[in-house]
Each structure stands twice: as C-alpha cells, then as structure tokens.
PDB file of N, CA and C in Angstrom:
ATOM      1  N   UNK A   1     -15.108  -6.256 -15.836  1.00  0.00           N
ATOM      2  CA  UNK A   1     -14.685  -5.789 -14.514  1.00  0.00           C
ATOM      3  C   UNK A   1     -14.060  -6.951 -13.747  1.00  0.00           C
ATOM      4  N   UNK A   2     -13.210  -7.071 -13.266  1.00  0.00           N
ATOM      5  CA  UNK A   2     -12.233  -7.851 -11.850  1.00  0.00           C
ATOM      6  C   UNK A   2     -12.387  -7.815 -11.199  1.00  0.00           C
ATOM      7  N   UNK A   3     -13.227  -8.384 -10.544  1.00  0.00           N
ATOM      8  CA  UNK A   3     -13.608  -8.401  -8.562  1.00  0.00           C
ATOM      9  C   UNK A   3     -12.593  -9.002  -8.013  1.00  0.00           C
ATOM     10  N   UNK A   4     -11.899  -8.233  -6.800  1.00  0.00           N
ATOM     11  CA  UNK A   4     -11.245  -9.105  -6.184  1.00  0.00           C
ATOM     12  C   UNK A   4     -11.214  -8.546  -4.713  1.00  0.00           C
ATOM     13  N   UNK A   5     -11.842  -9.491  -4.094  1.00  0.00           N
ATOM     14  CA  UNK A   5     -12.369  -9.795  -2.628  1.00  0.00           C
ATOM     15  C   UNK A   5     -10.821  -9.815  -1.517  1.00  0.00           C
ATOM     16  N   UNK A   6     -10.165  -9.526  -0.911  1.00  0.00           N
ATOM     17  CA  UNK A   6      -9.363  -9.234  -0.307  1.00  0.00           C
ATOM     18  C   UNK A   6      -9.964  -9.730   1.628  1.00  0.00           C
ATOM     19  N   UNK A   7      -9.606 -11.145   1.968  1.00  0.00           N
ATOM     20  CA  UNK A   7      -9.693 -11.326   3.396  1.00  0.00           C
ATOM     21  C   UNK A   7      -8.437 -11.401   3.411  1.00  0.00           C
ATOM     22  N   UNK A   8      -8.069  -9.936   4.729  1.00  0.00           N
ATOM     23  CA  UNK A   8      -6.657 -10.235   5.356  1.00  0.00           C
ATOM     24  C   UNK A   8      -7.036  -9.684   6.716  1.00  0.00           C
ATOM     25  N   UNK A   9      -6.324 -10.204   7.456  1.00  0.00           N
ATOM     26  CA  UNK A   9      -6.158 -10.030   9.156  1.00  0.00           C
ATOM     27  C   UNK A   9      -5.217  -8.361   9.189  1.00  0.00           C
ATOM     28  N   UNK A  10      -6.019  -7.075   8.816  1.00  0.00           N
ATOM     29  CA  UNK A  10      -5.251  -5.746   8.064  1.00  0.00           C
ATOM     30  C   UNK A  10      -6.238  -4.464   9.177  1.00  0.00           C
ATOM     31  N   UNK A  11      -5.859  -4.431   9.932  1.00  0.00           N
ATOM     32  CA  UNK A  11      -6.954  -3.896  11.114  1.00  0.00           C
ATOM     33  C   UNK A  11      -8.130  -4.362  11.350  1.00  0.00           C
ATOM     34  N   UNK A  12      -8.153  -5.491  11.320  1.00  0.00           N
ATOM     35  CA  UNK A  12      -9.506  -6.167  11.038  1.00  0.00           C
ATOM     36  C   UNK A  12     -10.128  -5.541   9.982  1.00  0.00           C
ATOM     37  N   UNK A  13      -9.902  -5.602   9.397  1.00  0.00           N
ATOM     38  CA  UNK A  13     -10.932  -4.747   7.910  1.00  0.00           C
ATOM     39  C   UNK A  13     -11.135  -5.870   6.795  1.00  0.00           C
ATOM     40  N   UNK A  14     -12.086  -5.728   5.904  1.00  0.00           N
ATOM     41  CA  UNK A  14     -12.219  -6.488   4.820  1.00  0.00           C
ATOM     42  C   UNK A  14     -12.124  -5.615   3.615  1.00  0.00           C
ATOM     43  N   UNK A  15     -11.286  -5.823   2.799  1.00  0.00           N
ATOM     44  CA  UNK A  15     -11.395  -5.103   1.584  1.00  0.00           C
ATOM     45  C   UNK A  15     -11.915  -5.391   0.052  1.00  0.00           C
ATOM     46  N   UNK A  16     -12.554  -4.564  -0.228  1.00  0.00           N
ATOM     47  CA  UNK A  16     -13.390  -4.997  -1.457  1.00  0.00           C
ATOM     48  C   UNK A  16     -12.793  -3.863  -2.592  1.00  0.00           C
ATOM     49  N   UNK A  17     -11.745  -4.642  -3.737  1.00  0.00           N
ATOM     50  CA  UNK A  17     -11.395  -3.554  -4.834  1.00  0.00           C
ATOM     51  C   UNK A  17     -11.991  -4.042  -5.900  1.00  0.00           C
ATOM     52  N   UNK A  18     -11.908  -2.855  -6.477  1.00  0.00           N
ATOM     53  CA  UNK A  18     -12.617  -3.244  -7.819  1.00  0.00           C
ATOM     54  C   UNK A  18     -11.575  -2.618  -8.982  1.00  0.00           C
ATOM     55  N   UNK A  19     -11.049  -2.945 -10.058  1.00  0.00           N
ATOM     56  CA  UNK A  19     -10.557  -2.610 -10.902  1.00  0.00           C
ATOM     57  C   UNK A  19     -11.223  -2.639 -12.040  1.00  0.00           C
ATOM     58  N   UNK A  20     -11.358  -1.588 -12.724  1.00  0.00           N
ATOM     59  CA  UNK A  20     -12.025  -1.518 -14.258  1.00  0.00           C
ATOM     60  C   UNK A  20     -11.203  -0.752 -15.323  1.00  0.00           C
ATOM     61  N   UNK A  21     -10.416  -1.298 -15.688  1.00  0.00           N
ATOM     62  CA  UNK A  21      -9.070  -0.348 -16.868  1.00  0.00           C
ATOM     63  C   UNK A  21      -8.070   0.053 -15.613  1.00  0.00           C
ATOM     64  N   UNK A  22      -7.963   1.094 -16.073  1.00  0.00           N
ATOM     65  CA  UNK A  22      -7.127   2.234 -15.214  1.00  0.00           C
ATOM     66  C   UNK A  22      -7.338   2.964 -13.989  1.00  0.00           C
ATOM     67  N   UNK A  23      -8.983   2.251 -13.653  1.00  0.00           N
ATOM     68  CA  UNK A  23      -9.655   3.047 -12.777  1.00  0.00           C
ATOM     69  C   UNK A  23      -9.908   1.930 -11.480  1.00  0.00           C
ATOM     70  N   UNK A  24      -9.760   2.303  -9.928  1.00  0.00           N
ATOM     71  CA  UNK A  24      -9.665   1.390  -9.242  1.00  0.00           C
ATOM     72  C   UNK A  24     -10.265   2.027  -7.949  1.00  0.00           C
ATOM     73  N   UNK A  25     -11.240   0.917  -7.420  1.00  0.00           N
ATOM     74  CA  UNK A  25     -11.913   1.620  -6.506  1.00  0.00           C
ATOM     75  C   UNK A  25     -11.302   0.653  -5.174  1.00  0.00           C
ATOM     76  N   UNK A  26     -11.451   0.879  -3.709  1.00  0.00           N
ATOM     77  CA  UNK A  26     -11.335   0.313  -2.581  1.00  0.00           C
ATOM     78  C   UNK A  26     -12.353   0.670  -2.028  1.00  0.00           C
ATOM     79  N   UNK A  27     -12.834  -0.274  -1.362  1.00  0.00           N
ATOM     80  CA  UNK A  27     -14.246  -0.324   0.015  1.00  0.00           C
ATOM     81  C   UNK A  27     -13.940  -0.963   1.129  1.00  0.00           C
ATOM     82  N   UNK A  28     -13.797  -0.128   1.618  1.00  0.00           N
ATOM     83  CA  UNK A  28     -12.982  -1.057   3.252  1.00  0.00           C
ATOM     84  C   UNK A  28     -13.839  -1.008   4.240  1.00  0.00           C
ATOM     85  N   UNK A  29     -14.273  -2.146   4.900  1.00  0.00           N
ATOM     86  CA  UNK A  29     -15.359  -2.048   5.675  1.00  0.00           C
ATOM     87  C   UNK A  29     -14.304  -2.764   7.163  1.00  0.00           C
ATOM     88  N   UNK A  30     -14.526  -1.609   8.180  1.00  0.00           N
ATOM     89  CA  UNK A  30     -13.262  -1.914   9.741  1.00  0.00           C
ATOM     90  C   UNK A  30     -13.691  -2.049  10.742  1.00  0.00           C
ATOM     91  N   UNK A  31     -13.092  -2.663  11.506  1.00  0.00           N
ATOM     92  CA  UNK A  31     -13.649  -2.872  12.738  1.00  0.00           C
ATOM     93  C   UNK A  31     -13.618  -1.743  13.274  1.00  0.00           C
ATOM     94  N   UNK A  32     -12.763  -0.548  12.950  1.00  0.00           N
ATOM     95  CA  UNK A  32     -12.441   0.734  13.377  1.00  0.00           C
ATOM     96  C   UNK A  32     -12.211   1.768  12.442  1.00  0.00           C
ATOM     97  N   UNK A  33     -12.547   3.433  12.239  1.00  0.00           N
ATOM     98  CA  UNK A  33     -12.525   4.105  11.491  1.00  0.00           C
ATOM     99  C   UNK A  33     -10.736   3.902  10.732  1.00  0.00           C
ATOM    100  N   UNK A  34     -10.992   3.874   9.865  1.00  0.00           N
ATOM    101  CA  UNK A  34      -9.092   4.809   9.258  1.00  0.00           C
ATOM    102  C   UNK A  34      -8.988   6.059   9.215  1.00  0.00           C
ATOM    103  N   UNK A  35      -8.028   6.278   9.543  1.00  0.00           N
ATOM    104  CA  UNK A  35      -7.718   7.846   9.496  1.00  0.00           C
ATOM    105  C   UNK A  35      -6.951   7.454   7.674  1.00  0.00           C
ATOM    106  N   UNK A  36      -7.016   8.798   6.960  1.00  0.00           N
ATOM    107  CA  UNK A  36      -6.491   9.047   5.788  1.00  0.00           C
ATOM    108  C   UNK A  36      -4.961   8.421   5.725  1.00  0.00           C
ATOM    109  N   UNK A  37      -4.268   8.363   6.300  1.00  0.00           N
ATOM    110  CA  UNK A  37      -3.003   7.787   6.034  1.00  0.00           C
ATOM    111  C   UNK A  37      -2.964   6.066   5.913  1.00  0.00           C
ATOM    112  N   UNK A  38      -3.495   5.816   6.892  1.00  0.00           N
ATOM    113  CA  UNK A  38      -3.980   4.284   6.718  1.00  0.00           C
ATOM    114  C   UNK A  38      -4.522   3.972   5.568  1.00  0.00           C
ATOM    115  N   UNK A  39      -5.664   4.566   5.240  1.00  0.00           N
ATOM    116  CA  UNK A  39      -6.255   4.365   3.937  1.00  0.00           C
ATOM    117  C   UNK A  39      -5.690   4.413   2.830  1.00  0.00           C
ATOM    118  N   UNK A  40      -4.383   5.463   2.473  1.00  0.00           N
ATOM    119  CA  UNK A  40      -3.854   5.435   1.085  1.00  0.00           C
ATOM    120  C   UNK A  40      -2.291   4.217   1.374  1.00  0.00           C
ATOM    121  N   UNK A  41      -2.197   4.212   2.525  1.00  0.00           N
ATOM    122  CA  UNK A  41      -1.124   3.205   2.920  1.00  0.00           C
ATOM    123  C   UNK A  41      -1.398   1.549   2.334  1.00  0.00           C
ATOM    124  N   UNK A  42      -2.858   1.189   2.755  1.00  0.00           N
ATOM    125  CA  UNK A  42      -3.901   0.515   2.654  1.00  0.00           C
ATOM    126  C   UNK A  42      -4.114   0.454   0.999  1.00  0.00           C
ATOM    127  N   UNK A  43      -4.519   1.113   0.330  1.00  0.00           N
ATOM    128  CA  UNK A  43      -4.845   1.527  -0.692  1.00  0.00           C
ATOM    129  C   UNK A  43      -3.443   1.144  -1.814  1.00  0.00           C
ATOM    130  N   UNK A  44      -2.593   1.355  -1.165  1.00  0.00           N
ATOM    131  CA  UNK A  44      -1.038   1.514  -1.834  1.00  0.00           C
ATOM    132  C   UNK A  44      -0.928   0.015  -2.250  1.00  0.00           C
ATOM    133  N   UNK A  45      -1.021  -0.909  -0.734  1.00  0.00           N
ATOM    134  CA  UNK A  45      -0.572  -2.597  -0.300  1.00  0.00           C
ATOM    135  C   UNK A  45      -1.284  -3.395  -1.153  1.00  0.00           C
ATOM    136  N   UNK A  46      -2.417  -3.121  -1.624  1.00  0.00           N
ATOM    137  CA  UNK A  46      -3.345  -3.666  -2.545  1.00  0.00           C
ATOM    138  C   UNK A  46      -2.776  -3.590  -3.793  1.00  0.00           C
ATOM    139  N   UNK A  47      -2.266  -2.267  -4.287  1.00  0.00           N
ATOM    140  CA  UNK A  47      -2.424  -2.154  -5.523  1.00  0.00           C
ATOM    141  C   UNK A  47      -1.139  -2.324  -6.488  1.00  0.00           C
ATOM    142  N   UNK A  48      -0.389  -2.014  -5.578  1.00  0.00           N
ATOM    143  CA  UNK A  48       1.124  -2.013  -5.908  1.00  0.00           C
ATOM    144  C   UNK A  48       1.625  -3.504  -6.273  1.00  0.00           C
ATOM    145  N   UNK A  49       0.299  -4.899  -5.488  1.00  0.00           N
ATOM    146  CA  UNK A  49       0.733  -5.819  -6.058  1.00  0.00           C
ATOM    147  C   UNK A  49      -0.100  -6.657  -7.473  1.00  0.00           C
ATOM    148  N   UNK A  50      -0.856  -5.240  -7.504  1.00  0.00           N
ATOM    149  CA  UNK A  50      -1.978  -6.065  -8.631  1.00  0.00           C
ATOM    150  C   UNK A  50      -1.008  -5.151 -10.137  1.00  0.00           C
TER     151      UNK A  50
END
C-alpha cells in the first residue's frame, strides 16, 4: 500500500489518500464541510497527478 499524506493550504483541509492497485481512497478532514462538487474536484487534483 502507498500512503501519501497530502499538506496543502486546499480549504484548509488535510488530505489523506491511500492508493492500493487500482483502488484509491481520499479522507479529507476540513475546516469546513464540502459539498460533493468540491470533493470530486478535490478528489480529481490529487489524482490526476499521481
């Protein structure tokens, strides 16, 4: 498994992904809720560069 810890200044949030094969999780812990668009927006910025 690949831990990779993600500190960015990103709504104040900290992101925690995890990649295992093909399968990829995000844990976003915010200073403020996300609404669903943020999250796959969010979700996208991460992954699109891994």
């Amino acid at each position: 498994m690949d831990l990779v810890e993600f500190h960015r200044i990103f709504l104040f949030e900290k992101v925690l992904a995890f990649r295992v094969g093909e399968t990829r999780f995000a844990c976003f812990q915010s200073a403020q809720p996300l609404d669903r668009t943020t999250f796959q927006t969010t979700f996208q910025k991460i992954f699109c560069e891994t």
